[in-house]
Protein backbone atom coordinates (compact mmCIF):
# COMPACT_ATOMS: atom_id res chain seq x y z
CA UNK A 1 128.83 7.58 105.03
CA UNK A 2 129.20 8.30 108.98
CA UNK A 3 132.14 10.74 107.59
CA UNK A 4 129.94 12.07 105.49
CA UNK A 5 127.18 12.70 108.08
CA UNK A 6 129.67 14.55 110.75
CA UNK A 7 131.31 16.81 108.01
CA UNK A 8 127.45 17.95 107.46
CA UNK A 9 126.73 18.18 110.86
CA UNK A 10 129.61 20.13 111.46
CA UNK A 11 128.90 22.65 108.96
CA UNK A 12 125.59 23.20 110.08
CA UNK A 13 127.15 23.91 113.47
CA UNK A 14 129.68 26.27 112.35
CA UNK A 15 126.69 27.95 110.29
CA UNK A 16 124.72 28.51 113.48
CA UNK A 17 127.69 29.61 115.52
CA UNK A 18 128.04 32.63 113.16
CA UNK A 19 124.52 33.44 113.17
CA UNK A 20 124.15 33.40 116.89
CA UNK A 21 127.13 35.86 116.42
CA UNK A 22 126.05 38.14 113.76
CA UNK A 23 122.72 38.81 115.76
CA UNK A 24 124.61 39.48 119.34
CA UNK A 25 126.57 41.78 117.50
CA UNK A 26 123.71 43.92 115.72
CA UNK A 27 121.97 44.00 119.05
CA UNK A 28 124.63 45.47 120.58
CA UNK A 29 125.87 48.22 117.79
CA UNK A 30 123.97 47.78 115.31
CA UNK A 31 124.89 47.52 111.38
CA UNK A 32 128.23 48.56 111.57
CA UNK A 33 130.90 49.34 108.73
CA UNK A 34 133.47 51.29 110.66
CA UNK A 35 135.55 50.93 113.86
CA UNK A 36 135.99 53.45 116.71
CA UNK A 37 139.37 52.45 118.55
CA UNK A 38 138.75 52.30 122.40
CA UNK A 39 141.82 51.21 124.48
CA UNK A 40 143.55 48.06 123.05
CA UNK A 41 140.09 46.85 121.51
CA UNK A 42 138.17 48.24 118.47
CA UNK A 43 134.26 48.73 118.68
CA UNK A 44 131.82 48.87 115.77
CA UNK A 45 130.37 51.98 114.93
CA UNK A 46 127.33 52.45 112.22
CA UNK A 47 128.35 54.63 109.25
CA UNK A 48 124.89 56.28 108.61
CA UNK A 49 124.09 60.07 106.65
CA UNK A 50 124.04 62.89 108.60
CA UNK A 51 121.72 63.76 110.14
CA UNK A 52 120.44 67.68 109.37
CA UNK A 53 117.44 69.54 110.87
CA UNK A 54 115.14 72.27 110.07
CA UNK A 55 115.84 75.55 111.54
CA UNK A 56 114.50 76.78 114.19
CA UNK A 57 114.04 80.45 115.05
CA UNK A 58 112.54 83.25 112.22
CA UNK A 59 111.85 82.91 109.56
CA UNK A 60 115.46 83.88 106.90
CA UNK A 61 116.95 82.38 103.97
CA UNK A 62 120.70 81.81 103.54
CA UNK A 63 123.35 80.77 106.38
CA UNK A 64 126.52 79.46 107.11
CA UNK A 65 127.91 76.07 108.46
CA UNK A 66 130.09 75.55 111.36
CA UNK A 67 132.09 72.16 111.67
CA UNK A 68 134.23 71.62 114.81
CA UNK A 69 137.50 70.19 112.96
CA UNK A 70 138.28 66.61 112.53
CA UNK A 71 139.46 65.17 115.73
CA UNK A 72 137.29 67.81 117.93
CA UNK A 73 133.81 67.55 119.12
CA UNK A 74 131.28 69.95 119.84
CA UNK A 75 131.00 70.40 123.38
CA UNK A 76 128.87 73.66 123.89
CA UNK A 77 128.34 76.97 122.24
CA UNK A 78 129.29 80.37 122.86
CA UNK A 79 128.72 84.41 121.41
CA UNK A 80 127.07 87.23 121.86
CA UNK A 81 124.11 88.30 123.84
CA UNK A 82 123.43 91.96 124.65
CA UNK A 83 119.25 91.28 124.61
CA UNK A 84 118.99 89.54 121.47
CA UNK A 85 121.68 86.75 120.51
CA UNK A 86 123.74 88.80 117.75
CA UNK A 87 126.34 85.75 117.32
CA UNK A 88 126.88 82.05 118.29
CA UNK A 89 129.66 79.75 117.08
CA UNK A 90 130.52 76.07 118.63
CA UNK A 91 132.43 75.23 121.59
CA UNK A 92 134.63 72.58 119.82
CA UNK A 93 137.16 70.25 122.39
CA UNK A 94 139.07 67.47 122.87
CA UNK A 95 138.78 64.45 125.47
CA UNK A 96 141.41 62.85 127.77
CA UNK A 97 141.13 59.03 128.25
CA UNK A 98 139.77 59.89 131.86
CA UNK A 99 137.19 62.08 129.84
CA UNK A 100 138.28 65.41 130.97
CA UNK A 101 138.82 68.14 128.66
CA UNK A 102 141.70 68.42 126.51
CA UNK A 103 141.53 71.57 125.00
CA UNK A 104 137.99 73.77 124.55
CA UNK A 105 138.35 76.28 122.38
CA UNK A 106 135.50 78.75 119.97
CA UNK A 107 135.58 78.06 116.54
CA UNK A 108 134.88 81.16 116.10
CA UNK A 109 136.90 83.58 118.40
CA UNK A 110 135.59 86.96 117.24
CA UNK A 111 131.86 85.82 117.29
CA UNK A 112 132.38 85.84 121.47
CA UNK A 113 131.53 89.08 123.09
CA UNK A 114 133.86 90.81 125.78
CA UNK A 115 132.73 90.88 129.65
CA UNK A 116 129.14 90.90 130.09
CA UNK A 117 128.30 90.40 126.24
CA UNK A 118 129.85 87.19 126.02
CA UNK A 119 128.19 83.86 127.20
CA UNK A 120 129.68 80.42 127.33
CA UNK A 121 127.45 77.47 127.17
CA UNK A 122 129.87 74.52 127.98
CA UNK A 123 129.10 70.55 128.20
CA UNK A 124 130.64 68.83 131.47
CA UNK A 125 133.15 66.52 131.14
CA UNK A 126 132.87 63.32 129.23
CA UNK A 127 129.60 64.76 127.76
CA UNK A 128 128.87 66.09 124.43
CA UNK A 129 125.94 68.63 122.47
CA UNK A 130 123.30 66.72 121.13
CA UNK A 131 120.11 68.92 121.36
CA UNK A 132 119.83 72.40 120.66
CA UNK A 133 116.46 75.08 121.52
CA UNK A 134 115.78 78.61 120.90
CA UNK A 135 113.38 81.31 122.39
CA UNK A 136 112.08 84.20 120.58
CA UNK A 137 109.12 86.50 120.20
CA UNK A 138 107.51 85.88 117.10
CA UNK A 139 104.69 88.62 117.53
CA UNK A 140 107.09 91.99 118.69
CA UNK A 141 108.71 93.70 115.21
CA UNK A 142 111.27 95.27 117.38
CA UNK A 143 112.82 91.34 118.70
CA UNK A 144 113.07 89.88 114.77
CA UNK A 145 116.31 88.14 116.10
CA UNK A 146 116.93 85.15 118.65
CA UNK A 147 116.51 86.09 122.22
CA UNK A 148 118.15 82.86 124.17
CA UNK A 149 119.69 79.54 123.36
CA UNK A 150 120.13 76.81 125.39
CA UNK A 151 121.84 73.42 124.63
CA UNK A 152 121.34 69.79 125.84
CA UNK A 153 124.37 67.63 126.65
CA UNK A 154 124.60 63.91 126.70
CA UNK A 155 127.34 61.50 128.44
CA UNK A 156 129.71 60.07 125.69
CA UNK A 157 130.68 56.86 126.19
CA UNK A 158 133.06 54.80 123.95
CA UNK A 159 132.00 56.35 120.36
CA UNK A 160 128.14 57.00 121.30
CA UNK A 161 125.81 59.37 124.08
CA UNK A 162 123.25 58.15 126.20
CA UNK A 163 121.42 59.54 129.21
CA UNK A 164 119.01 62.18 129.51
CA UNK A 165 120.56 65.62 128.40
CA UNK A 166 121.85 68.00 130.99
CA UNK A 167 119.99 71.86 129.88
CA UNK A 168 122.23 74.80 129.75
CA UNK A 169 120.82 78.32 128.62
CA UNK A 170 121.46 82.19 128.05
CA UNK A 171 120.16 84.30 130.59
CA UNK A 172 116.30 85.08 130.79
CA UNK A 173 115.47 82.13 128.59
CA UNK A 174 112.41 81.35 129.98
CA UNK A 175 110.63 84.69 129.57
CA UNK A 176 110.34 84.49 126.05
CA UNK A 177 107.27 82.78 124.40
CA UNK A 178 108.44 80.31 121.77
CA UNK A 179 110.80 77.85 122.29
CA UNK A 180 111.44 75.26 119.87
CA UNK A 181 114.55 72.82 119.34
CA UNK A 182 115.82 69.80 117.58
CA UNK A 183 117.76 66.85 118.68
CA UNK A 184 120.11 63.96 117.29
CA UNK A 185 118.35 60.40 117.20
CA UNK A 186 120.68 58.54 116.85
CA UNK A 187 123.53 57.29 120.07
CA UNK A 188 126.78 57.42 117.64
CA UNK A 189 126.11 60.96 116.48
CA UNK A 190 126.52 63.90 118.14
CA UNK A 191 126.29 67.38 116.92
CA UNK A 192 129.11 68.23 114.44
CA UNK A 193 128.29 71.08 112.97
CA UNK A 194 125.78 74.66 113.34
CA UNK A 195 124.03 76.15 110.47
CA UNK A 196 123.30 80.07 111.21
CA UNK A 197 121.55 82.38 109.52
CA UNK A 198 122.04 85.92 111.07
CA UNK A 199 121.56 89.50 109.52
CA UNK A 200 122.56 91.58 112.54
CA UNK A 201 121.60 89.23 115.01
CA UNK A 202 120.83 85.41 114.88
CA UNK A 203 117.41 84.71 113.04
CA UNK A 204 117.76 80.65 113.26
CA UNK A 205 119.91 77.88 113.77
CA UNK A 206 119.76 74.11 112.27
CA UNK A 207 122.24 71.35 113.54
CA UNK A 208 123.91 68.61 111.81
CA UNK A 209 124.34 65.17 113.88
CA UNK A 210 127.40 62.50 112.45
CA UNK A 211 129.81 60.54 113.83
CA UNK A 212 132.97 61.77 115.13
């Protein structure tokens, strides 16, 4: 009977140990399915849906998608601005273990102006794009196209951002009226990917947030 009694107690104990486990573990990462490698350790990551806004900007139908590749992350944006934006495309890089650059490249070379038509809207190290705003001029027929863009960059730390975002924009964003933007939610995804719709210029943008 006493045996009996200890190998109960003893489950109950073990039982409790791996709850008191299980909830340190969601508090700290959440529901997790996946593991980021980090060093010599692994950390739980969550596996959720991407996440994909509305656009922002005027009103067009269509567009296309850009993805940094796999292994990259998006860590600014760059195109063409003579008054109106007439091309963006992603700033996609890589990360040293000190979280320096590796490598930041365009995806999208030819979508970069030459000398004074080009801009370059890069993240600082160890930080990554996670908000995104426009500015436009809803009410002038002859400025149907994006006139600025400006970016918000988060610190990324071991699979996830945090922080306030650091603001980056064109030139002479602030003189035009409407300025709307979307953001990623969640801390383990960033911006992967840029949905543009452009005619001759860029109408409106949408971002899709996932893990890396």
């Amino acid at each position: 009977m006493e045996s009996l009694r200890a190998s109960s107690t003893s489950r109950r104990a073990h039982r409790a140990a791996r709850a008191v486990a299980a909830i340190v573990a969601i508090g700290v990462v959440g529901p997790s399915v996946g593991h980021t490698q980090s060093g010599s350790g692994s950390i739980s990551v969550p596996n959720l849906p991407p996440y994909v806004s509305p656009f922002i900007g005027l009103e067009s139908t269509g567009g296309t998608v850009a993805t940094c590749p796999v292994g990259r992350i998006m860590v600014g944006i760059a195109g063409t601005k003579i008054r109106l934006i007439k091309a963006v495309t992603p700033l996609c890089g890589t990360f040293n273990k000190d979280g320096s650059f590796g490598s930041v490249a365009p995806l999208d070379p030819s979508a970069v102006g030459a000398g004074a038509r080009g801009f370059r809207l890069q993240c600082s190290p160890a930080h990554t794009v996670t908000r995104v705003r426009v500015a436009f001029d809803r009410m002038d027929p002859a400025n149907q196209y994006l006139g600025g863009v400006e970016i918000g960059c988060s610190a990324w730390i071991i699979s996830q951002w945090s922080g306030s975002p650091q603001m980056l924009a064109t030139a002479g964003f602030d003189t035009w009226g409407v300025q709307p933007a979307v953001a990623c939610s969640n801390q383990t995804q960033p911006i992967r990917a840029v949905q543009i719709r452009a005619v001759t210029g860029v109408k409106a943008l949408s971002i899709v947030c996932d893990e890396i």
